[in-house]
Structure formats: C-alpha cells, structure tokens
PDB file of N, CA and C in Angstrom:
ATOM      1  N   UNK A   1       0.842  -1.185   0.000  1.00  0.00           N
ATOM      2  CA  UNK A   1       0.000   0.000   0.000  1.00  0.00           C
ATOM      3  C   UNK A   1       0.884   1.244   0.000  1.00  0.00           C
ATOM      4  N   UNK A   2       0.280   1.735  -0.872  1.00  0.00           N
ATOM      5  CA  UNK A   2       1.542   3.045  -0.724  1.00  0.00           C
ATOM      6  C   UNK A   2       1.061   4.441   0.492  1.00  0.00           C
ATOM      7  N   UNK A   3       1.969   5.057   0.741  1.00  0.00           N
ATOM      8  CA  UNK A   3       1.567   6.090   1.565  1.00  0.00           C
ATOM      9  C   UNK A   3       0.947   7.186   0.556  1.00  0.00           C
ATOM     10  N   UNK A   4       0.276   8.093   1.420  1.00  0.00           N
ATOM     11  CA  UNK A   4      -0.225   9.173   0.944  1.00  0.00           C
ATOM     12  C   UNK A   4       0.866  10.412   1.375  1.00  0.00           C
ATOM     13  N   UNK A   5       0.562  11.464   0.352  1.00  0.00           N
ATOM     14  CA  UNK A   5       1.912  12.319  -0.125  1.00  0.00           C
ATOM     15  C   UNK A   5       2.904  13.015   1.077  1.00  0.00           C
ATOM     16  N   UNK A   6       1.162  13.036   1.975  1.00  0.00           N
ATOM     17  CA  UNK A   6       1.780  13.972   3.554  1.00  0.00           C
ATOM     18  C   UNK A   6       2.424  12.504   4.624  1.00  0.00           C
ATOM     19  N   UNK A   7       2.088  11.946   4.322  1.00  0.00           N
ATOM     20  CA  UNK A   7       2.943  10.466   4.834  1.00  0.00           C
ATOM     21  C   UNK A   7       4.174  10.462   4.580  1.00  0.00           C
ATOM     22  N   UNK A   8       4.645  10.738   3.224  1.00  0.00           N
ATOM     23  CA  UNK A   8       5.960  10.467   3.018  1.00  0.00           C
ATOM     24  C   UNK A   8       7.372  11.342   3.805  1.00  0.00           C
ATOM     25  N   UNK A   9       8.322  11.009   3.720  1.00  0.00           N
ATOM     26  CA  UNK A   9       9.412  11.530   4.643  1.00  0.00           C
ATOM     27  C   UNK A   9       9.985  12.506   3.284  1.00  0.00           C
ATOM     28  N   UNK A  10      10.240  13.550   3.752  1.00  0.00           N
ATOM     29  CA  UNK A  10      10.271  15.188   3.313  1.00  0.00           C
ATOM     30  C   UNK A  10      11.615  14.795   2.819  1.00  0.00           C
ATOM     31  N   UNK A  11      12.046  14.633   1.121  1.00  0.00           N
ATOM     32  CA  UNK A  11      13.894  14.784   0.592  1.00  0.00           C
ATOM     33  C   UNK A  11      14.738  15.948   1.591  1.00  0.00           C
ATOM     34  N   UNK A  12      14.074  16.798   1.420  1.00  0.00           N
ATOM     35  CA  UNK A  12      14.983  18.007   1.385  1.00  0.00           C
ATOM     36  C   UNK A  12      15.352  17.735   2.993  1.00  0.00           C
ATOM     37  N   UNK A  13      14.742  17.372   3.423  1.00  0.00           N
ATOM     38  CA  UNK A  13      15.040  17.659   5.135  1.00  0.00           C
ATOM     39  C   UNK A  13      15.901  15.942   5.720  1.00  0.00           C
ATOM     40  N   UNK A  14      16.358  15.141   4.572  1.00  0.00           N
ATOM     41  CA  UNK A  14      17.008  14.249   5.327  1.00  0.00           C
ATOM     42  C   UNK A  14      18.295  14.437   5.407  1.00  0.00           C
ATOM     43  N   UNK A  15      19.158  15.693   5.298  1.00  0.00           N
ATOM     44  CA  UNK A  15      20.372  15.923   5.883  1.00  0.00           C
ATOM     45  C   UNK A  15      20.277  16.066   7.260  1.00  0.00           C
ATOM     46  N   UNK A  16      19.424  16.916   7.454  1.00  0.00           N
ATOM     47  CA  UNK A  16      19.289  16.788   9.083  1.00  0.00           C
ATOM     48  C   UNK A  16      19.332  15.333   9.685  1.00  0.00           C
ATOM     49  N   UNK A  17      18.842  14.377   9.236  1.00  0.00           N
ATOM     50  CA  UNK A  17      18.622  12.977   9.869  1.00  0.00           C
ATOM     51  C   UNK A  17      17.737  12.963  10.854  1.00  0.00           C
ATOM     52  N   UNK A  18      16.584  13.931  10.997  1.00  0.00           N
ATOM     53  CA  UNK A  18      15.385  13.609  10.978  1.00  0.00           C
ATOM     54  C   UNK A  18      14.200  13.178  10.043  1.00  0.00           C
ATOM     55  N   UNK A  19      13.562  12.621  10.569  1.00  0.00           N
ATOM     56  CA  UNK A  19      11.940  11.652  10.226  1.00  0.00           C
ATOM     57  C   UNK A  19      10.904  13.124   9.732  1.00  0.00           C
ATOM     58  N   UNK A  20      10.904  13.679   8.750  1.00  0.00           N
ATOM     59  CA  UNK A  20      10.168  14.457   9.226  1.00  0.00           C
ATOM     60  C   UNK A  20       8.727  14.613   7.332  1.00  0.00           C
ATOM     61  N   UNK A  21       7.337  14.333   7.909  1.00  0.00           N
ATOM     62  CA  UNK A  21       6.445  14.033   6.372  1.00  0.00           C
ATOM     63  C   UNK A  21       6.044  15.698   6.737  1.00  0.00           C
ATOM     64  N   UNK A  22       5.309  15.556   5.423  1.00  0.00           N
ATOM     65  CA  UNK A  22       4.189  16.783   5.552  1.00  0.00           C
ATOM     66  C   UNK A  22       3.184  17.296   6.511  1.00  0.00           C
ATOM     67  N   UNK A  23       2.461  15.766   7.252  1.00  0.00           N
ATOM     68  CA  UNK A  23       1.957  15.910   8.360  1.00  0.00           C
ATOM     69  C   UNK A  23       2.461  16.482   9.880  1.00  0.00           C
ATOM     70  N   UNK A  24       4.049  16.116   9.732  1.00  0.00           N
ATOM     71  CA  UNK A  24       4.469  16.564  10.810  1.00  0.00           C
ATOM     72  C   UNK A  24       5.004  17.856  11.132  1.00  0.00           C
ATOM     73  N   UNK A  25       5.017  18.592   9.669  1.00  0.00           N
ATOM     74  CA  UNK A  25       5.173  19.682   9.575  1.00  0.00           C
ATOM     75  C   UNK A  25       3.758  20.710  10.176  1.00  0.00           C
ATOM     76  N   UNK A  26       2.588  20.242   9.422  1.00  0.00           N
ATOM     77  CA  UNK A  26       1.398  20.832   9.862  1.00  0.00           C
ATOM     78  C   UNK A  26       1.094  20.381  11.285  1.00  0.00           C
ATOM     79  N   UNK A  27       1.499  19.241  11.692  1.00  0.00           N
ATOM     80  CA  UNK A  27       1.660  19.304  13.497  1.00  0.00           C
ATOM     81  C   UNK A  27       2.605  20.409  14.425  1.00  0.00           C
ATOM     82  N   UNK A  28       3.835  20.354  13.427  1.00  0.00           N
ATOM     83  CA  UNK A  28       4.451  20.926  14.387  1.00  0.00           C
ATOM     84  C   UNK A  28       3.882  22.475  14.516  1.00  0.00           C
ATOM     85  N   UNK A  29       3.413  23.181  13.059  1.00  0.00           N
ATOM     86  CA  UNK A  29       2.950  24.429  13.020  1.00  0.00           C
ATOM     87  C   UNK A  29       2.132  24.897  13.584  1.00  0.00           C
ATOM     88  N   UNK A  30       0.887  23.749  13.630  1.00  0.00           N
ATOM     89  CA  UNK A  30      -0.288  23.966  14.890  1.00  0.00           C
ATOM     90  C   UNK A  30      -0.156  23.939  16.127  1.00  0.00           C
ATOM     91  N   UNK A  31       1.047  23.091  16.869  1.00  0.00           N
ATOM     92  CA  UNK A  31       1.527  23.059  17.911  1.00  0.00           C
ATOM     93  C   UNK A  31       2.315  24.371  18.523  1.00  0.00           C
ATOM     94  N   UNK A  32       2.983  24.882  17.352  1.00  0.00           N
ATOM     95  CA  UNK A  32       4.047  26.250  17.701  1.00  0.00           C
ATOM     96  C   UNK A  32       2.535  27.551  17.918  1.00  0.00           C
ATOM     97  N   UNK A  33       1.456  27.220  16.706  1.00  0.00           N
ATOM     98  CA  UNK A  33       0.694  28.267  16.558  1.00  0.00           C
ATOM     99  C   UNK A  33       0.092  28.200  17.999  1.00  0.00           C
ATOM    100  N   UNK A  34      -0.485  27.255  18.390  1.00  0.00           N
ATOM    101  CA  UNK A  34      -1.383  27.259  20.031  1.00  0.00           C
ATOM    102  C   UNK A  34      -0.350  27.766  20.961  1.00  0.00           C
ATOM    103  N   UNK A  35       0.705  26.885  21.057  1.00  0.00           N
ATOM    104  CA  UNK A  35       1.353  27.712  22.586  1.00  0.00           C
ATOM    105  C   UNK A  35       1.852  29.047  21.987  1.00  0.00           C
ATOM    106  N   UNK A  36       2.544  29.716  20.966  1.00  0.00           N
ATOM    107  CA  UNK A  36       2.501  30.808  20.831  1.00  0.00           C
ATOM    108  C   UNK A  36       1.466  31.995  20.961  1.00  0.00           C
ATOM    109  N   UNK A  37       0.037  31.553  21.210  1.00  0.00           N
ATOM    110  CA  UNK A  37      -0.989  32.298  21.184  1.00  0.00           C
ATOM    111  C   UNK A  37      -0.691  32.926  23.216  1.00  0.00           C
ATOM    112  N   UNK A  38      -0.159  31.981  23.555  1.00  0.00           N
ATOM    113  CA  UNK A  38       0.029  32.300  24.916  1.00  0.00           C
ATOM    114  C   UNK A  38       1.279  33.740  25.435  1.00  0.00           C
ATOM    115  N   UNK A  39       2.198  33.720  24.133  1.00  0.00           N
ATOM    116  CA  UNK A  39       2.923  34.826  24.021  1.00  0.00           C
ATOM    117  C   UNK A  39       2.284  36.032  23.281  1.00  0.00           C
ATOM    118  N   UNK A  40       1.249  36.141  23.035  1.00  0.00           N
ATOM    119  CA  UNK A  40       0.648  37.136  22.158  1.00  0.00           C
ATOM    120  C   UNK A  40      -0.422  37.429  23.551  1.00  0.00           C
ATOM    121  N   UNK A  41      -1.165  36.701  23.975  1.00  0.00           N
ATOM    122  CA  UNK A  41      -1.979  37.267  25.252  1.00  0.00           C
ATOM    123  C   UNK A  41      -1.059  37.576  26.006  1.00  0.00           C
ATOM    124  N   UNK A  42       0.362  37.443  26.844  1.00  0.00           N
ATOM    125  CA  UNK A  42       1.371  38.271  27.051  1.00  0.00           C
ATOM    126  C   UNK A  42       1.463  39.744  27.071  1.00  0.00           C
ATOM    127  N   UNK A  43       2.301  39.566  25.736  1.00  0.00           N
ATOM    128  CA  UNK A  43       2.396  41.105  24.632  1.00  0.00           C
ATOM    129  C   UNK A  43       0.955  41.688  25.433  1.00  0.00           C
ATOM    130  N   UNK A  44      -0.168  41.448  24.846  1.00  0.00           N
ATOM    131  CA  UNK A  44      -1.329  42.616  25.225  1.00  0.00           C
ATOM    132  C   UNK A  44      -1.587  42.800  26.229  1.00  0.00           C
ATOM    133  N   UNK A  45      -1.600  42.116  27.505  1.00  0.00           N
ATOM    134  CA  UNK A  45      -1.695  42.207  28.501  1.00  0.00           C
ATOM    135  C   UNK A  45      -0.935  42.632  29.202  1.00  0.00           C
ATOM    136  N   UNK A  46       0.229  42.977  29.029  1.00  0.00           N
ATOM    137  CA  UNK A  46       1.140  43.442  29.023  1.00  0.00           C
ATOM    138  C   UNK A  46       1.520  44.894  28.512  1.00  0.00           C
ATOM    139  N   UNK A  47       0.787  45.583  27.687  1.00  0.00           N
ATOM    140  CA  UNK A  47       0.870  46.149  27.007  1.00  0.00           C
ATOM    141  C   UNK A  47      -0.733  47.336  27.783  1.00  0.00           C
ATOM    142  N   UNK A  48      -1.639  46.426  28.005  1.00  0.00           N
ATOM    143  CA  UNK A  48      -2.636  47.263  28.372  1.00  0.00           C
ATOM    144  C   UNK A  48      -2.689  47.160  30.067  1.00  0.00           C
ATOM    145  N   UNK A  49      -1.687  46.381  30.478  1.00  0.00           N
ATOM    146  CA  UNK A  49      -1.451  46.558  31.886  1.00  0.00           C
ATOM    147  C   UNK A  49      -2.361  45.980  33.167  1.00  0.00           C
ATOM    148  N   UNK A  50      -3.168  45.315  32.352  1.00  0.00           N
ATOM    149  CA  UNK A  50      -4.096  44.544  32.785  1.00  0.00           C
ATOM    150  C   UNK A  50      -4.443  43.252  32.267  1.00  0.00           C
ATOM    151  N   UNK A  51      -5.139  42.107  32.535  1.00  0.00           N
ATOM    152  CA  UNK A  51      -5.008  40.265  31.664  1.00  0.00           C
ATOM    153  C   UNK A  51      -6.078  41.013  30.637  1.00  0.00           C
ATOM    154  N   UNK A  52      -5.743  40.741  29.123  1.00  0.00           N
ATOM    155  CA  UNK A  52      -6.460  41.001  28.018  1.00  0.00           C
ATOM    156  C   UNK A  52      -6.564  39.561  27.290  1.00  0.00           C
ATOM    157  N   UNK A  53      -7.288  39.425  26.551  1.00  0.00           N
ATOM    158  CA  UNK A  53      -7.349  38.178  25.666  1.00  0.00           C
ATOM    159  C   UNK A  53      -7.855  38.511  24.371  1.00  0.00           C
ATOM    160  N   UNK A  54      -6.753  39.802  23.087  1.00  0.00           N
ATOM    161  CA  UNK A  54      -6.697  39.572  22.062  1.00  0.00           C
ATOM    162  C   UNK A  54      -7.607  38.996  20.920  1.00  0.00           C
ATOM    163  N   UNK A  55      -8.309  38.924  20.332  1.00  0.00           N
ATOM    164  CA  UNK A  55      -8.749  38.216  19.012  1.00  0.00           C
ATOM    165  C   UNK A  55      -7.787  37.433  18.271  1.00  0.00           C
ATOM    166  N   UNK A  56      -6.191  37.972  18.336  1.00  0.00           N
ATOM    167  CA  UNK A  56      -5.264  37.105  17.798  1.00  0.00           C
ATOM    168  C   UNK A  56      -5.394  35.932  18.272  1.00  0.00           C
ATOM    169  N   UNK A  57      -5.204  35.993  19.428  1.00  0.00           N
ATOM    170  CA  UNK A  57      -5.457  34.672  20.534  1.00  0.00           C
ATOM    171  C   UNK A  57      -6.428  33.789  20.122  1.00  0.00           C
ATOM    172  N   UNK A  58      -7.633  33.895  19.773  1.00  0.00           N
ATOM    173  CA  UNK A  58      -8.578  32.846  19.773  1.00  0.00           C
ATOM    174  C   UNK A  58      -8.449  32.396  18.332  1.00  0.00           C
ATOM    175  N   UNK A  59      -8.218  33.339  17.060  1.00  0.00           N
ATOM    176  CA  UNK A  59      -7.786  33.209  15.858  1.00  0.00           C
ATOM    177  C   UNK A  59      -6.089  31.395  15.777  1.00  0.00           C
ATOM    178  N   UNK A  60      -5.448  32.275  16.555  1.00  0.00           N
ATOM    179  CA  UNK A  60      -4.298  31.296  16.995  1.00  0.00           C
ATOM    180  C   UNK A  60      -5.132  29.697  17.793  1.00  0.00           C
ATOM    181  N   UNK A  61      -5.513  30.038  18.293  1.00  0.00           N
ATOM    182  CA  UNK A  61      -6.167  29.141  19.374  1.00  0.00           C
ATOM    183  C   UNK A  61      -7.349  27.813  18.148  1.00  0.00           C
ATOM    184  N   UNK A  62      -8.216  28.269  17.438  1.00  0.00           N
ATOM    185  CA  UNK A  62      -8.282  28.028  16.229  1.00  0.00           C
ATOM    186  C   UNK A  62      -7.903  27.230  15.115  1.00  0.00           C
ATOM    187  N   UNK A  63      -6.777  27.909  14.676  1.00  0.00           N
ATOM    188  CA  UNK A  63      -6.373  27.453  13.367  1.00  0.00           C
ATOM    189  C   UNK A  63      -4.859  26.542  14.119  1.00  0.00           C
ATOM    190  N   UNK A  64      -4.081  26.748  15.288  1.00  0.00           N
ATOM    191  CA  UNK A  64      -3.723  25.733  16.063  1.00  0.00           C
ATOM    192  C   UNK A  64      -3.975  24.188  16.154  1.00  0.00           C
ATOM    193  N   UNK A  65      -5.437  24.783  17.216  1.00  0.00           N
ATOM    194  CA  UNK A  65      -5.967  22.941  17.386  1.00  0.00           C
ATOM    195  C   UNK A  65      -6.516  22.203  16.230  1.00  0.00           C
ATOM    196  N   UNK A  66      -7.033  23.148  15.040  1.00  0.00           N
ATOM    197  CA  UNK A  66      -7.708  22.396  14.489  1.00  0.00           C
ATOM    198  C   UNK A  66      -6.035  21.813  12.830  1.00  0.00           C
ATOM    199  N   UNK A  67      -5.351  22.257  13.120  1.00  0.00           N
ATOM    200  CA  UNK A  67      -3.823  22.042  12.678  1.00  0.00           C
ATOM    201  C   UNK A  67      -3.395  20.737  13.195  1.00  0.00           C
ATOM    202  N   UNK A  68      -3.272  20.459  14.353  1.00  0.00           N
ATOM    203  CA  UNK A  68      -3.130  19.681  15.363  1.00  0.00           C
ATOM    204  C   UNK A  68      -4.019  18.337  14.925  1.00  0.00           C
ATOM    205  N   UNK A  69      -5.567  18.888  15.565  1.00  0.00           N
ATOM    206  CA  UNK A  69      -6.503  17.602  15.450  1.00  0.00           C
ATOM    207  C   UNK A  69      -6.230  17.095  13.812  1.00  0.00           C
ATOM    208  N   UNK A  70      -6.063  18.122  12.520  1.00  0.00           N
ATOM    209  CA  UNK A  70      -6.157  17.107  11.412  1.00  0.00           C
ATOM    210  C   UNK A  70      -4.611  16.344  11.574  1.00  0.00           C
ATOM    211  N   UNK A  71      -3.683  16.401  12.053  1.00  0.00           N
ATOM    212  CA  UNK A  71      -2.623  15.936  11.717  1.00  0.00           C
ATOM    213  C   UNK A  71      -3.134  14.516  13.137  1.00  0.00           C
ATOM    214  N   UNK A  72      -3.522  14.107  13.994  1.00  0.00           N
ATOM    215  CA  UNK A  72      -3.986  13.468  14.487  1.00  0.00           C
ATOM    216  C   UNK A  72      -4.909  12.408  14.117  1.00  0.00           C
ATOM    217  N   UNK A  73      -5.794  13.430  13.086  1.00  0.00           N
ATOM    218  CA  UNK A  73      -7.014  12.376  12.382  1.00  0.00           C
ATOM    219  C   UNK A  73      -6.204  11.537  11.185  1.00  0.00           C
ATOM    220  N   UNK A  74      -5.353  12.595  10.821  1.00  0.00           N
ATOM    221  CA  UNK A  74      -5.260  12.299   9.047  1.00  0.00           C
ATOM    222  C   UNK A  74      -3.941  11.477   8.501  1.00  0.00           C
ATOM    223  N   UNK A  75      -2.794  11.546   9.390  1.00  0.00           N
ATOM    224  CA  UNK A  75      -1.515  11.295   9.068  1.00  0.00           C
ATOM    225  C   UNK A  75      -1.451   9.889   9.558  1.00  0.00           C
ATOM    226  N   UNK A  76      -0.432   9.267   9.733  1.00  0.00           N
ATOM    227  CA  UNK A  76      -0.203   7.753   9.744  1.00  0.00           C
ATOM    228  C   UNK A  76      -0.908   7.078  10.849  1.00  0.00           C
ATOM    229  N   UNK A  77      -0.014   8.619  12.177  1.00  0.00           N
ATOM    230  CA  UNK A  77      -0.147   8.594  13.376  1.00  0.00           C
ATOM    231  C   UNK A  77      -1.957   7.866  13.968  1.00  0.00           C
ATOM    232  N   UNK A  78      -2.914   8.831  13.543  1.00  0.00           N
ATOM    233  CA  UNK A  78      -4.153   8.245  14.130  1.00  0.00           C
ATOM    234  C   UNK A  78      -4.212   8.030  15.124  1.00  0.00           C
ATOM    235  N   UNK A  79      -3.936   9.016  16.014  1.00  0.00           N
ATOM    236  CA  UNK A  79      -3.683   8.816  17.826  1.00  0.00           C
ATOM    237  C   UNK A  79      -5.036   9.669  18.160  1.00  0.00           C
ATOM    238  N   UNK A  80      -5.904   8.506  19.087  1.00  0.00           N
ATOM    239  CA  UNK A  80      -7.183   8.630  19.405  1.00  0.00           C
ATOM    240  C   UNK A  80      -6.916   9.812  20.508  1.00  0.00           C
ATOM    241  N   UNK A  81      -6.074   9.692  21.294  1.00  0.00           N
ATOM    242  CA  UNK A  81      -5.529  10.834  22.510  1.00  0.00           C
ATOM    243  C   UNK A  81      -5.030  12.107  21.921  1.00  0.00           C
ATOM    244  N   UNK A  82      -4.728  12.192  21.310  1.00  0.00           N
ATOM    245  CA  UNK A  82      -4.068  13.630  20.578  1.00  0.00           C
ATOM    246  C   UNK A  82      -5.556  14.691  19.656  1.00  0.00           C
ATOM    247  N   UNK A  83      -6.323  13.370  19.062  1.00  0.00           N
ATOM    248  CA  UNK A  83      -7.759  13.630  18.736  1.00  0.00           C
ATOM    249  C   UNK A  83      -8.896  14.183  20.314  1.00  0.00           C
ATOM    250  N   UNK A  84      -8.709  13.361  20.920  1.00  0.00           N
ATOM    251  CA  UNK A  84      -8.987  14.397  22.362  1.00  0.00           C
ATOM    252  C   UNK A  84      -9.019  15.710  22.934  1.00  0.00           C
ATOM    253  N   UNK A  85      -7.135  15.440  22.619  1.00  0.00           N
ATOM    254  CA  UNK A  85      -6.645  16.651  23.310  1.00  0.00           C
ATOM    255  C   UNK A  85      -7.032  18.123  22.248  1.00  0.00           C
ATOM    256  N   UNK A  86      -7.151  17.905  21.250  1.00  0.00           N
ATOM    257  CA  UNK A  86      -7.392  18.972  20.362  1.00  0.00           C
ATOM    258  C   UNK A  86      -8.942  19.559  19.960  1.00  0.00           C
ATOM    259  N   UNK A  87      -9.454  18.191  20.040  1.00  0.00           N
ATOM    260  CA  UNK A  87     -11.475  18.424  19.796  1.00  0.00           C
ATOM    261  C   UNK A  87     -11.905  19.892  20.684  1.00  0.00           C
ATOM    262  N   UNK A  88     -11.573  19.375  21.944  1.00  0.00           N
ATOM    263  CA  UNK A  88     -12.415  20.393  22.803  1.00  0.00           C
ATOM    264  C   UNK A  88     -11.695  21.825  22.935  1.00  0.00           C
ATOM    265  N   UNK A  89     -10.231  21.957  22.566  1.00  0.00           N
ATOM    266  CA  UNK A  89      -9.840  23.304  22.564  1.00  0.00           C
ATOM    267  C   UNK A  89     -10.462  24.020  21.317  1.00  0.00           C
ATOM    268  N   UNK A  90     -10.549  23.491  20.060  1.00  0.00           N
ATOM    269  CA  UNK A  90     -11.156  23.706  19.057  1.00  0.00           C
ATOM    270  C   UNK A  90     -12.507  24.367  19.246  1.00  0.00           C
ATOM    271  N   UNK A  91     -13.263  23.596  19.857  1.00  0.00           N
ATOM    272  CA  UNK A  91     -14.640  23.863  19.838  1.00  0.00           C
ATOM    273  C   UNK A  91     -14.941  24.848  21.076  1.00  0.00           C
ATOM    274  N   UNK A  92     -13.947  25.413  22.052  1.00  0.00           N
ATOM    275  CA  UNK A  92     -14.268  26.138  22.760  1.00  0.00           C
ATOM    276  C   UNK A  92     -13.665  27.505  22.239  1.00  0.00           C
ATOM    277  N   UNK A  93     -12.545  27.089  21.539  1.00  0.00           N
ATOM    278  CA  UNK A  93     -12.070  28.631  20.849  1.00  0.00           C
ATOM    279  C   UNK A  93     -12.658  29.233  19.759  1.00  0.00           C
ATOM    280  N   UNK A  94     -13.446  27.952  18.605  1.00  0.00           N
ATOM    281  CA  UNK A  94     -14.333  28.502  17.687  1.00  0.00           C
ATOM    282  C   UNK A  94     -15.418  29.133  18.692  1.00  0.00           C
ATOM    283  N   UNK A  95     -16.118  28.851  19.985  1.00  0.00           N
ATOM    284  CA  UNK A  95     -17.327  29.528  20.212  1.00  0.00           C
ATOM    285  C   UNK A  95     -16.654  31.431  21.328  1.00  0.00           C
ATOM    286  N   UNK A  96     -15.907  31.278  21.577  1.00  0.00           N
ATOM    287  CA  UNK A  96     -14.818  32.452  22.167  1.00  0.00           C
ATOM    288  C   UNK A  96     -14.787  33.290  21.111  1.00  0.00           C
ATOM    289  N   UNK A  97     -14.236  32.747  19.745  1.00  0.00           N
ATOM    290  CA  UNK A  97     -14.043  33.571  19.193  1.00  0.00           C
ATOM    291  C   UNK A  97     -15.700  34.081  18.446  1.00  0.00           C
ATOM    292  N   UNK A  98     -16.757  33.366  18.121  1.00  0.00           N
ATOM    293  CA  UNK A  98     -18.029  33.828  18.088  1.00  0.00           C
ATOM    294  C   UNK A  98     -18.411  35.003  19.176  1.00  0.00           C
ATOM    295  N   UNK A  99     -18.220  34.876  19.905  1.00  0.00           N
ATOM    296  CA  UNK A  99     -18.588  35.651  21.371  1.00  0.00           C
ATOM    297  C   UNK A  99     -18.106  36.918  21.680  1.00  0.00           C
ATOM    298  N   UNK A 100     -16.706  36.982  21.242  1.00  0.00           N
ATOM    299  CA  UNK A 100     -15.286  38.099  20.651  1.00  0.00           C
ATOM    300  C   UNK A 100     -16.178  38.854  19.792  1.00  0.00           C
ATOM    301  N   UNK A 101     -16.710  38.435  18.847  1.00  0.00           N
ATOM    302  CA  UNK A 101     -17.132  39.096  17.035  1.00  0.00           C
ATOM    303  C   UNK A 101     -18.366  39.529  17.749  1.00  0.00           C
ATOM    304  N   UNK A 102     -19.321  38.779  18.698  1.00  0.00           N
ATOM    305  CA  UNK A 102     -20.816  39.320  18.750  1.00  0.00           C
ATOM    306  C   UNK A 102     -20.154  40.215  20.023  1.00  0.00           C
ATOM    307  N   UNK A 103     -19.856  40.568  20.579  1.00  0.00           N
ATOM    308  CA  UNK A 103     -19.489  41.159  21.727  1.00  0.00           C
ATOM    309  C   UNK A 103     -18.605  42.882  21.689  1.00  0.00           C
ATOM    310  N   UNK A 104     -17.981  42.495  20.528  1.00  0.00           N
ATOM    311  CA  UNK A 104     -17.061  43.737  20.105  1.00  0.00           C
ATOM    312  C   UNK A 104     -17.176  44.373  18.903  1.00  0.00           C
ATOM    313  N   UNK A 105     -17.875  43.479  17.889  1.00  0.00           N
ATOM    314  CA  UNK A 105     -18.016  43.730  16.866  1.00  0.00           C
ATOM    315  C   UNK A 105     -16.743  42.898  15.571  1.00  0.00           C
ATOM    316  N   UNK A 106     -16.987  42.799  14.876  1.00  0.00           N
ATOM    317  CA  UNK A 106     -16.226  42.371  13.504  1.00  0.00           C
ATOM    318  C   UNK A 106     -15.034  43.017  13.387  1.00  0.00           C
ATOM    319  N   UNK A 107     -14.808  43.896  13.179  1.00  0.00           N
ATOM    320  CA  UNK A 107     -13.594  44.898  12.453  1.00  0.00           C
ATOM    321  C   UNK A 107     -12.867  45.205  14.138  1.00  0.00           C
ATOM    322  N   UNK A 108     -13.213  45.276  15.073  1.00  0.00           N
ATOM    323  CA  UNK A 108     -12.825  45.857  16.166  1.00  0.00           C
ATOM    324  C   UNK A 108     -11.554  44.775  16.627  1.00  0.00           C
ATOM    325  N   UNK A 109     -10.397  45.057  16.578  1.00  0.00           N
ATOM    326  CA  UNK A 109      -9.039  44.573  16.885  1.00  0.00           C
ATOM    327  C   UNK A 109      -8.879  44.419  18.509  1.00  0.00           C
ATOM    328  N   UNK A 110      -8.932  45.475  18.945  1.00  0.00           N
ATOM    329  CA  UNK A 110      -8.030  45.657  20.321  1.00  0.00           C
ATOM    330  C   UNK A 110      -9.188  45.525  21.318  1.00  0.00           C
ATOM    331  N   UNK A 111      -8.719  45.165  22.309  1.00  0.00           N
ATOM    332  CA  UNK A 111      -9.790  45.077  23.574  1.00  0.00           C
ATOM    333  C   UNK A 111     -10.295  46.610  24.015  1.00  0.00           C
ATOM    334  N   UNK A 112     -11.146  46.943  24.603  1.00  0.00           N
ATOM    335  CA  UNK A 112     -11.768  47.688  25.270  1.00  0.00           C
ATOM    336  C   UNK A 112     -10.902  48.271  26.426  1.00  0.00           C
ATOM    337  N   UNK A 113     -10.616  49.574  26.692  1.00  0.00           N
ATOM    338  CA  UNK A 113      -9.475  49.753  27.875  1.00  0.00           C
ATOM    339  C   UNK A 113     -10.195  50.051  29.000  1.00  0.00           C
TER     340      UNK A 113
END
C-alpha cells in the first residue's frame, strides 16, 4: 500500500537525519501556533497593563488545534488521545471567538481599555 503524499518523509530535510512528512510539519505548526498564542496574550496584557485576551489569541487558538486535530485524524499517526486533546480546545475557541465578534463587533481589533 503506498503512503499518501503527507505520509511520506520530506527529501529536502534528510540531511538533518530527521523523520520528518508533511503531516508533521502541519503538526508541528499547529503546535508552535497554540502555545505561541500564549505569548501574544502576554504582549497585550502586558501592554494594556491589565489580563487582556486579544482576538489574535482565539484566531491562533483556532487554526492551532484544528492544525493539530487534522494531523492526528489524518496522518499515519491516528492517535485517538491527541484527537482528544485537540477536539475540545477547538470547539471552545471557535465559540470564544463567536462571542469576541458578537461582543465587540467584527472589524474591532483591540480590547476595550
């Protein structure tokens, strides 16, 4: 059976002498994107001197888990636990970020001071 394309182990990257497919690339990106969302609520909160929670944040929070959960569902891996761990951050940051948009409005960036 042959693998599928994001299965396969990446040419360019076997000097390094890491293992590394397409899938694990879109893991690792969703993985960097979620905990980095934690340095961006930082920055603003930081910034407005008080705990803020950004629109970047839930945007990150987002396109993160759901980065994550497909590389979980879709790649060789198929790890029922990693499908877990990603479902419910997903579905609480898609409704956050609903709540963000009805709450502040669409176009409105920055928190409220």
């Amino acid at each position: 059976m042959e693998l599928h394309w994001l299965d396969q182990p990446l040419t360019w990257l076997y000097w390094t002498g890491l293992h590394v497919t397409g899938w694990k690339l879109i893991g690792y990106t969703g993985a960097l994107m979620f905990g980095g969302r934690w340095l961006v609520q930082f920055v603003a909160s930081r910034r407005a001197g008080k705990p803020v929670i950004p629109r970047l944040f839930w945007y990150m929070s987002v396109v993160g888990s759901l980065m994550t959960l497909s590389y979980f569902l879709f790649s060789a891996k198929q790890d029922s636990v990693g499908v877990l761990q990603n479902l419910f951050p997903a579905f609480t940051a898609l409704y956050s970020l609903k709540l963000d948009i009805q709450h502040r409005g669409w176009r409105r960036e920055k928190a409220a001071h």
